[in-house]
N, C-alpha and C. Protein backbone atom coordinates (compact mmCIF):
# COMPACT_ATOMS: atom_id res chain seq x y z
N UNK A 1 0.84 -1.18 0.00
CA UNK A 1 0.00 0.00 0.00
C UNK A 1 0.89 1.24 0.00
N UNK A 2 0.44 2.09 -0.73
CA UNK A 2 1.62 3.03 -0.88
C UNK A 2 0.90 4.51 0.20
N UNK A 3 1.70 4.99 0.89
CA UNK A 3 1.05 6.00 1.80
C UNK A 3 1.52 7.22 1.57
N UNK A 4 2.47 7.33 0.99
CA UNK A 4 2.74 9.30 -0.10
C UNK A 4 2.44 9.11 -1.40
N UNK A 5 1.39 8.98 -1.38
CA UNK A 5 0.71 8.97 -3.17
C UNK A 5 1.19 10.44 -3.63
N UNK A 6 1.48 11.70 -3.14
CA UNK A 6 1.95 12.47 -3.91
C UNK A 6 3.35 12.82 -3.77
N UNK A 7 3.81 12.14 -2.96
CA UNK A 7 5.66 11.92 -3.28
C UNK A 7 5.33 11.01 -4.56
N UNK A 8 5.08 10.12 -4.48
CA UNK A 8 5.04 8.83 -5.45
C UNK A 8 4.85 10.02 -6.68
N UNK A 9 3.93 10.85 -6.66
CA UNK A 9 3.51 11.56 -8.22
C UNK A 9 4.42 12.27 -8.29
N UNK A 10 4.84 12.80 -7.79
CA UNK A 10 6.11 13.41 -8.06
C UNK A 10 7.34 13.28 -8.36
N UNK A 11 7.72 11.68 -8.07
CA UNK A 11 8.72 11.14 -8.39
C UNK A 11 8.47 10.94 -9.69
N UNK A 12 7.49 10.01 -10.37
CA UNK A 12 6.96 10.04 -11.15
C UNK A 12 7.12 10.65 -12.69
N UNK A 13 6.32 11.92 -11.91
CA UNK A 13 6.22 13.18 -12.64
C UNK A 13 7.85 13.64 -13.55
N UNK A 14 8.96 13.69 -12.45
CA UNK A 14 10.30 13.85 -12.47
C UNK A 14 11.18 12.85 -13.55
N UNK A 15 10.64 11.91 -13.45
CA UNK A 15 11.31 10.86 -14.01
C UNK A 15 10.74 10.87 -15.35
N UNK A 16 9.43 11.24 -15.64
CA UNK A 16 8.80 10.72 -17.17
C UNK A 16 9.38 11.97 -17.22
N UNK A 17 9.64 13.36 -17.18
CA UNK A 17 10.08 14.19 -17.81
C UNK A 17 11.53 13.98 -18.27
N UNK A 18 12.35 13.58 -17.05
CA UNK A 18 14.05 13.59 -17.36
C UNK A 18 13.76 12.17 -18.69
N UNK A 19 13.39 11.33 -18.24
CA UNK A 19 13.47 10.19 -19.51
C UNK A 19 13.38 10.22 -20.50
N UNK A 20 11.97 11.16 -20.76
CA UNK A 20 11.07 11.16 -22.13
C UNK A 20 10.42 10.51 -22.37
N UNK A 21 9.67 9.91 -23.40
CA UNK A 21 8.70 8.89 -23.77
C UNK A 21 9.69 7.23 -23.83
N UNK A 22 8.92 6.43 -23.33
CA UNK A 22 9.65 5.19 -22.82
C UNK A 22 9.34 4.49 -25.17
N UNK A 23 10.57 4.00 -25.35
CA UNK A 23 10.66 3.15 -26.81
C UNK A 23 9.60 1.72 -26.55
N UNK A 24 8.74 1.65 -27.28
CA UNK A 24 8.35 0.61 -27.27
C UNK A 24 9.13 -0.69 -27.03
N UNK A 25 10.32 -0.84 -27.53
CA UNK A 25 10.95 -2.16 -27.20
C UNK A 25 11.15 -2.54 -25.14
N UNK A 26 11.49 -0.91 -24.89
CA UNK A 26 11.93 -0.51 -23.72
C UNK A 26 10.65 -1.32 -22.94
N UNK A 27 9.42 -0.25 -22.98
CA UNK A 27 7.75 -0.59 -22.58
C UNK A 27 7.86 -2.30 -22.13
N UNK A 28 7.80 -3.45 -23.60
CA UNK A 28 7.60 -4.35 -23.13
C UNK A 28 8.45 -5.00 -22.61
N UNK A 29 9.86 -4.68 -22.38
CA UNK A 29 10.73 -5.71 -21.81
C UNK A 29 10.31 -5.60 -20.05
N UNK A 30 10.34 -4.01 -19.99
CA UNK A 30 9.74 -3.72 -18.23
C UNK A 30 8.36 -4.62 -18.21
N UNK A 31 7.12 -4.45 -19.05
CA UNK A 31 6.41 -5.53 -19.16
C UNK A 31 6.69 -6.87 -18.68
N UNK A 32 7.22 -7.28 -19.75
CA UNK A 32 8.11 -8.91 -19.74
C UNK A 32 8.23 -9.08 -18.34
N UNK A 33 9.14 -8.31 -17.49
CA UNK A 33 9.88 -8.66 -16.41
C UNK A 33 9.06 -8.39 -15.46
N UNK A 34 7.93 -7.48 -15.42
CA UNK A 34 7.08 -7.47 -14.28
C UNK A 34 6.11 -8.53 -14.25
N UNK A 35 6.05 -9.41 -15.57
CA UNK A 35 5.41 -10.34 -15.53
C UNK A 35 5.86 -11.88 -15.17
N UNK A 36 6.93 -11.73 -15.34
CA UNK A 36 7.80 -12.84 -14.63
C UNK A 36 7.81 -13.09 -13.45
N UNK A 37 8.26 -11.73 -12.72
CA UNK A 37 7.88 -11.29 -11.58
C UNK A 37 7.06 -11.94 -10.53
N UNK A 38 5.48 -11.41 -11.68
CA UNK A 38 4.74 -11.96 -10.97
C UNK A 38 4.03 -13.68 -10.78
N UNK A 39 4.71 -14.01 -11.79
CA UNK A 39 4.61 -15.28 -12.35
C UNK A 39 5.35 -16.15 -11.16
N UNK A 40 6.73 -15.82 -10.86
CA UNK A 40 7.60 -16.53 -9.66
C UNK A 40 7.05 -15.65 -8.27
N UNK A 41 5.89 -14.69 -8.58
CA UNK A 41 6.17 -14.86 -6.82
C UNK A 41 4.17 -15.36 -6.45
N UNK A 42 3.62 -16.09 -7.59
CA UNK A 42 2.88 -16.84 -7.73
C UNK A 42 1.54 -16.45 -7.68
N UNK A 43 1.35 -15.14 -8.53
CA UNK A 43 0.54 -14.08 -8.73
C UNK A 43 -0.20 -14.18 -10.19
N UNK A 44 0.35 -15.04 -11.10
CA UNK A 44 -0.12 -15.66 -12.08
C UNK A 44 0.45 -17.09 -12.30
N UNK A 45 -0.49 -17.65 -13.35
CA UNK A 45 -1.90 -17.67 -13.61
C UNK A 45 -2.98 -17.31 -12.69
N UNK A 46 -3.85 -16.63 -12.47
CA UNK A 46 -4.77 -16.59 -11.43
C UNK A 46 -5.56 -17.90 -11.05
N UNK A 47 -6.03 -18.05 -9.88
CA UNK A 47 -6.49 -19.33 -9.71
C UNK A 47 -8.10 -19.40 -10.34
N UNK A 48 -8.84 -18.39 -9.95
CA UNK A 48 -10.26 -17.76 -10.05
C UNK A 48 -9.97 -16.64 -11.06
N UNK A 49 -9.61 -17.04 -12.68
CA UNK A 49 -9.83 -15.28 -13.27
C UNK A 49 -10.75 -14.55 -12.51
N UNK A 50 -12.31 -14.69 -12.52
CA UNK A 50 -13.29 -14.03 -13.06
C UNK A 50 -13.97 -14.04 -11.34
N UNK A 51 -13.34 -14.62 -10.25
CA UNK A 51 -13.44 -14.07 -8.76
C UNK A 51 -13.44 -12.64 -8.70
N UNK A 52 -14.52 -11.82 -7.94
CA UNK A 52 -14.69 -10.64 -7.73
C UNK A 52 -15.19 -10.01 -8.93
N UNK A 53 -15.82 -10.75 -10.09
CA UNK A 53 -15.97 -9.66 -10.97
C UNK A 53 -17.12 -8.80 -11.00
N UNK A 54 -18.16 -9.92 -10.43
CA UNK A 54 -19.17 -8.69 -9.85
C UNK A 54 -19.28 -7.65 -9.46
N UNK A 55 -17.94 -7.45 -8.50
CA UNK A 55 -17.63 -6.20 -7.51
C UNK A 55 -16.97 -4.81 -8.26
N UNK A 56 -16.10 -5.65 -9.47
CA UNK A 56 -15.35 -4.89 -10.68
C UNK A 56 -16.49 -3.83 -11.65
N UNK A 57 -17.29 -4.92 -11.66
CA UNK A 57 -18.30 -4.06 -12.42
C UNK A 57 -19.13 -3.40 -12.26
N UNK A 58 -19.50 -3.11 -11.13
CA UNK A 58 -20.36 -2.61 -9.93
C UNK A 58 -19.39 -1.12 -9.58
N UNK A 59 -18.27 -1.28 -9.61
CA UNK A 59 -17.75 0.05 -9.16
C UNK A 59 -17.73 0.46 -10.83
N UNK A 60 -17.37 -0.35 -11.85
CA UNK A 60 -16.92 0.25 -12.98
C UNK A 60 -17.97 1.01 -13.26
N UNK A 61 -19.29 0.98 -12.91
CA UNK A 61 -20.77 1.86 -13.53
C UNK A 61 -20.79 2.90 -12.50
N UNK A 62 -20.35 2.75 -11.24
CA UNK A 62 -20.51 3.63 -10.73
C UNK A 62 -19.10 4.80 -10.77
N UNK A 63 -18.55 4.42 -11.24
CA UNK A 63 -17.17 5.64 -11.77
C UNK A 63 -17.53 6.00 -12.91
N UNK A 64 -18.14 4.93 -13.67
CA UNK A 64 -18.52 5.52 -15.05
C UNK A 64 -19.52 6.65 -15.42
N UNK A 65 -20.91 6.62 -14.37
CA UNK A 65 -21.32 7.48 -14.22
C UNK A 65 -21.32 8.59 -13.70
N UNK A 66 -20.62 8.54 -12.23
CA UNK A 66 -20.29 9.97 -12.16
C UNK A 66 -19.06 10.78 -12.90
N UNK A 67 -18.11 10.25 -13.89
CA UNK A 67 -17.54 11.01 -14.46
C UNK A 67 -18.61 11.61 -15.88
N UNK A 68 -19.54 10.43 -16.14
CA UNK A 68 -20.30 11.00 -17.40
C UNK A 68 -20.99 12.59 -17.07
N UNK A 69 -21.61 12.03 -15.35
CA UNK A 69 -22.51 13.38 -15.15
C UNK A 69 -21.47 14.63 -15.14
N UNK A 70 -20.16 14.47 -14.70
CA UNK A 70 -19.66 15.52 -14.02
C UNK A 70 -18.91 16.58 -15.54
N UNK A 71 -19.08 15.47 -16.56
CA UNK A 71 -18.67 16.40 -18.29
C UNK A 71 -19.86 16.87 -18.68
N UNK A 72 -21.10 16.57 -18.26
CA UNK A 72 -22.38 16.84 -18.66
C UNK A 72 -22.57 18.57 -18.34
N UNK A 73 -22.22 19.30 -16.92
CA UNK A 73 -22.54 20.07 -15.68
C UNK A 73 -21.89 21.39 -16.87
């Protein structure tokens, strides 16, 4: 759980500027490796894809709508 979400943005922020736009080859190898990652520390395959999806979609309408109303105003 991360608890300075705006240190975190700021680091962030700092870094995509000094870098620049990440090369696609670049993109998926960090990909690749975060997926390995998660692969050895036994985070994939999921056991239950589709566990919790009720709950997924239930917030997804309700974010979905209040951003619709709030472009509407």
């Amino acid at each position: 759980m991360i608890k300075h979400s705006v240190t975190l943005k700021k680091f962030e922020d700092n870094l995509a500027i000094k870098d620049g736009i990440i090369p696609f080859e670049k993109a998926m190898q960090i990909f690749a490796s975060l997926w390995t990652e998660a692969y050895n520390l036994g985070i994939f395959p999921l056991k239950e894809p589709l566990e919790g999806i009720e709950t997924d979609i239930r917030i997804a309408k309700i974010l979905n709508s209040c951003s619709s109303n709030y472009y509407q105003e």
